[in-house]
Every structure is written in C-alpha cells, then in structure tokens.
Protein backbone atom coordinates (compact mmCIF):
# COMPACT_ATOMS: atom_id res chain seq x y z
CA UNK A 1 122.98 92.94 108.78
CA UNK A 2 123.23 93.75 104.90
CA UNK A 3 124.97 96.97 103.90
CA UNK A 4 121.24 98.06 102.46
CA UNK A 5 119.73 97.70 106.13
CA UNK A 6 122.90 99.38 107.95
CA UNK A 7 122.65 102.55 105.86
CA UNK A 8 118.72 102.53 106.48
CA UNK A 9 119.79 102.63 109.89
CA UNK A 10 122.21 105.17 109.46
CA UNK A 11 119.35 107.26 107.71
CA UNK A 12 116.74 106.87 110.90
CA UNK A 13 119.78 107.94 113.27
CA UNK A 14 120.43 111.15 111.66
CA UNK A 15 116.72 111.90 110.85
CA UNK A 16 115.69 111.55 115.11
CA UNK A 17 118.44 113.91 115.41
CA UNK A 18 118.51 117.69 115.42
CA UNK A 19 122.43 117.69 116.13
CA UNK A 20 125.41 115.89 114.42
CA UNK A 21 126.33 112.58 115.14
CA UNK A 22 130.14 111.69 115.18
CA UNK A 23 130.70 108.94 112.95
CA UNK A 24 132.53 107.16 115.64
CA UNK A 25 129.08 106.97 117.67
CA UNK A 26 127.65 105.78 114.59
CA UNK A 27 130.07 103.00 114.41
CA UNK A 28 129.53 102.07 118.28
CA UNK A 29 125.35 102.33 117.98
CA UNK A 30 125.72 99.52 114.94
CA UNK A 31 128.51 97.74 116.21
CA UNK A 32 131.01 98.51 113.00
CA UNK A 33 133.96 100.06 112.67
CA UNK A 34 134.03 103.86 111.94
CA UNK A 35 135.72 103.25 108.24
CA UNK A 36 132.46 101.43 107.46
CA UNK A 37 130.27 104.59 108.21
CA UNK A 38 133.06 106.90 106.33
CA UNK A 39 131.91 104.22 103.74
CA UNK A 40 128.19 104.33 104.05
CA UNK A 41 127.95 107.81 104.31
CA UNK A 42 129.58 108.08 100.72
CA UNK A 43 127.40 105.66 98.76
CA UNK A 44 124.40 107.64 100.52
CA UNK A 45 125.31 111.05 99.19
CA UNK A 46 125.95 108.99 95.96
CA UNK A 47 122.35 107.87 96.10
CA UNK A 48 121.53 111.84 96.40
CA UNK A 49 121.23 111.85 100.04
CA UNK A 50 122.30 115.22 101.30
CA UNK A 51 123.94 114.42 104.60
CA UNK A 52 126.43 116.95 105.63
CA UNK A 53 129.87 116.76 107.42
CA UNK A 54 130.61 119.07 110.07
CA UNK A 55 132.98 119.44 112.82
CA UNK A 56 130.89 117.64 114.85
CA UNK A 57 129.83 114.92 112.81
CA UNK A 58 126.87 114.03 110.13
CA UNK A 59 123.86 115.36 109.78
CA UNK A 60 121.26 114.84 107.77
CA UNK A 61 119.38 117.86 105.69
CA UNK A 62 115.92 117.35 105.63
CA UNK A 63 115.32 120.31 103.84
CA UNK A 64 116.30 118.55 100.33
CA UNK A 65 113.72 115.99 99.19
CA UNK A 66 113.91 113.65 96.50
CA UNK A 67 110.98 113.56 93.97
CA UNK A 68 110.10 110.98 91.38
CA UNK A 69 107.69 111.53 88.39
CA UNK A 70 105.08 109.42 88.09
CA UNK A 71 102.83 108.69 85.09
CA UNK A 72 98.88 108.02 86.27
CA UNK A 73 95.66 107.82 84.89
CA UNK A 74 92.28 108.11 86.56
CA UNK A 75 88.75 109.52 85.97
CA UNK A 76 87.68 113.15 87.47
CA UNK A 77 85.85 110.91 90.30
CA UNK A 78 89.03 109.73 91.05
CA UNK A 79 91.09 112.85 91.49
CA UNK A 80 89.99 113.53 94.82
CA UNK A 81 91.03 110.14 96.06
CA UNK A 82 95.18 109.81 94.14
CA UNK A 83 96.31 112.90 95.45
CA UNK A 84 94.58 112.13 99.52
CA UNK A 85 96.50 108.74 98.86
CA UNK A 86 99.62 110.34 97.57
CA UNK A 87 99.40 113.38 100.75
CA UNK A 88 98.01 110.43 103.52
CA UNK A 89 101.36 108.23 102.85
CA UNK A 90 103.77 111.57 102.81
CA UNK A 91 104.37 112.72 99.64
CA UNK A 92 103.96 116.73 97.83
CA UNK A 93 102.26 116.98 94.71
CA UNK A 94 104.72 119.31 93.19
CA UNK A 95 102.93 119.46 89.86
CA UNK A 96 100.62 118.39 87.11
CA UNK A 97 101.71 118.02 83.08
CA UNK A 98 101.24 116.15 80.11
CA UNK A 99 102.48 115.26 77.25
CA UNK A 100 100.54 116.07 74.08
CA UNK A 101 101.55 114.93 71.02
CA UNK A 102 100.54 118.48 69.26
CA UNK A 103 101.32 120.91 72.03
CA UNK A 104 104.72 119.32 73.78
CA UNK A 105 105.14 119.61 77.46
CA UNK A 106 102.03 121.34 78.99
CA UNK A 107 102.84 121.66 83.05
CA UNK A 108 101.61 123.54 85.83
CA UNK A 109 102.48 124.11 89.49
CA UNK A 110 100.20 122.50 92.04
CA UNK A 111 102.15 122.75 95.70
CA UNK A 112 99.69 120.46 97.39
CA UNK A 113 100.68 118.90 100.38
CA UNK A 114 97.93 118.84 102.66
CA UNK A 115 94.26 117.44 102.43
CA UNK A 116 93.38 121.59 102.88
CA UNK A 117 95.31 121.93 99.92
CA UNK A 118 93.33 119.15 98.19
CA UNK A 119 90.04 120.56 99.56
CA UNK A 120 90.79 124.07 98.14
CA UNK A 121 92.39 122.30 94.94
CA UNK A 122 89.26 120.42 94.12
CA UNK A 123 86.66 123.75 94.56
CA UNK A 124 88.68 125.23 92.20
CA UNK A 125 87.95 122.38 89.50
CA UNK A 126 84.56 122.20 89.96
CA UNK A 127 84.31 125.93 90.51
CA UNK A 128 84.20 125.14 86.80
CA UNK A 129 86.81 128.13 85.91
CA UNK A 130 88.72 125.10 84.19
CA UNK A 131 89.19 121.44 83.36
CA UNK A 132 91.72 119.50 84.80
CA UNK A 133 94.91 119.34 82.39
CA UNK A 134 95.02 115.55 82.13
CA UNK A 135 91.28 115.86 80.12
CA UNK A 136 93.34 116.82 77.17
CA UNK A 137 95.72 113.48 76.92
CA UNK A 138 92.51 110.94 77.69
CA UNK A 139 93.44 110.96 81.50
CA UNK A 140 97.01 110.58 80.93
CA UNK A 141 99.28 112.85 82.87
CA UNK A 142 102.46 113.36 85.60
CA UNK A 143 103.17 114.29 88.56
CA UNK A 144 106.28 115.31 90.20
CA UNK A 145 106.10 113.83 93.84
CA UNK A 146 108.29 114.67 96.65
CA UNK A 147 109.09 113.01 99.76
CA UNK A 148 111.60 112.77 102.64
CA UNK A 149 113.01 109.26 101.25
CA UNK A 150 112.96 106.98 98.67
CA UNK A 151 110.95 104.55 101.09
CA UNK A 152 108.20 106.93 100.99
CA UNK A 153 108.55 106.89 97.23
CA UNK A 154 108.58 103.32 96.77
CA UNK A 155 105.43 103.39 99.25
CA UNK A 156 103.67 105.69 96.61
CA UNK A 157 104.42 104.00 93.58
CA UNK A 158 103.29 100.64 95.07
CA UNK A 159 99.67 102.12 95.95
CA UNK A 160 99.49 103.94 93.19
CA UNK A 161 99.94 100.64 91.35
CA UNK A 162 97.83 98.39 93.58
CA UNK A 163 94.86 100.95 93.51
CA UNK A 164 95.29 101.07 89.01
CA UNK A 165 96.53 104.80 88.92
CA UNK A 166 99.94 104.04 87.11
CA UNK A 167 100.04 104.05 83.43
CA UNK A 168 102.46 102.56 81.05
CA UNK A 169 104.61 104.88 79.02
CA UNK A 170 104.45 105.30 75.29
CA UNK A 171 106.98 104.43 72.34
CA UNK A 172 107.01 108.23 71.38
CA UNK A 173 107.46 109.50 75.67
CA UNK A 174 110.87 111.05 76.16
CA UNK A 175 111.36 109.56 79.38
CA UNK A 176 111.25 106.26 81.55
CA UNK A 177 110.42 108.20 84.97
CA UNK A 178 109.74 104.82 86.31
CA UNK A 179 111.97 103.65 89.51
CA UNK A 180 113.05 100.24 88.29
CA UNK A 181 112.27 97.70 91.24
C-alpha cells in the first residue's frame, strides 16, 4: 500500500466516525506503526485537511470544505444541466463571476447546493428580471465549487471536462485556478 492510498484510508476512517480515533487504532486497523499515522496525519493537514487532535485521538472536521475555482463555458440551454452535474456528484456552487476586461472582477453569491436550489435558481433567470452574468464575457465565467474532498473535486473537474464545460484560461487572466493533474 502507497503512502497516497494509506492516507485515503486514513481519511474514510475518520469521516465514518463521529468520535476520535486514537492514532494507535489507526496504526493497528492498517497494520503500521503509530509514528507512520503521526506522519500521515501531518502531510494531510499540510494538504489543508482540517483533522483535529484531541485527547482522545483524531478527528476529522467536516465542517471545513475545500473549494476549487473552475473556469466553464456553456450556452443558457446548458445551465440547467452544469450545475445538476456539479450538485448530482457532491459539490456547492458557491458562486458565479467573470472576468471582464473593462469592468474587473464582476462576482455574485449563488449558495446552490441542491437541485431545489437549481429549480428556484433557474425561475429566477427566466423570470427574465436578469441575464445570467456569464452573457457579458461570451459564456465565459467561474465558479467557486466546494466539496467534502479533493476526490470529489477531481470527480467534478473530470465531468466537467468530458461533458466540454471547461474553458482554457487567457494570457491577460490573473490566475491558473486549474488543479494540475
């Protein structure tokens, strides 16, 4: 077992797991010594997993996601359909924003993490009240996603690519938000 697949393991003990684990059991459940979980614990929180010591032992909090930006483009028919995709494999739409090359950063709040919250989302839009931000960079925009791991990330990113939704960035984009594979 790799020192990748260990700490995955590591991750799915403390997430079944409403109590602490002692890192001793930790050791015993994958057959390693306890030094190597003191180990794998700290490269974790380096990787921005918040996983707590206690006087009991780890636990993980599941309050903190991570997020990752991604840069998409789609039609309006299409709306409907990237954020069900991004909600059906886990993630929260946190937000919506663009980069215009007049007006800066233009961003708004979107919260969505439900298909009610896409349902009520999408009357709004075509309650015709207003168009959808990305209309003003040619169907180029952002969103900030967030998820319980980086697995579900990854998972995200590679639909969002197989279905045509990513976009390249630009020479003049601040930013690579891209997770390099």
């Amino acid at each position: 077992m790799t020192g990748k697949e260990r700490r995955q393991l590591i991750i799915q003990e403390l997430q079944n797991r409403e109590m602490p684990i002692s890192g001793s059991a930790l050791a015993k459940t994958l057959k390693v010594s306890r030094q190597i979980v003191v180990q794998d614990i700290a490269l974790m929180r380096a990787e921005g997993i918040d996983i707590h010591s206690t006087n009991r032992g780890y636990i993980l909090n599941s309050a903190k996601e991570m997020a990752r930006v991604f840069k998409v483009i789609h039609s309006d028919d299409e709306m409907e359909e990237e954020l069900t995709m991004i909600v059906d494999l886990g993630g929260k739409i946190e937000d919506v924003f663009v980069y215009h090359k007049v007006y800066g950063l233009v961003r708004a709040e979107l919260n969505i993490k439900s298909r009610l919250d896409i349902k009520n989302y999408m009357k709004e839009i075509h309650s015709g009240k207003s168009a959808p931000l990305k209309n003003i960079t040619s169907g180029y925009h952002y969103h900030t996603i967030k998820a319980d791991n980086a697995d579900i990330l990854d998972l995200i990113q590679d639909s969002l690519q197989e279905r045509g939704f990513l976009a390249k960035l630009q020479d003049y984009e601040p930013v690579n938000f891209w997770k390099e594979k």
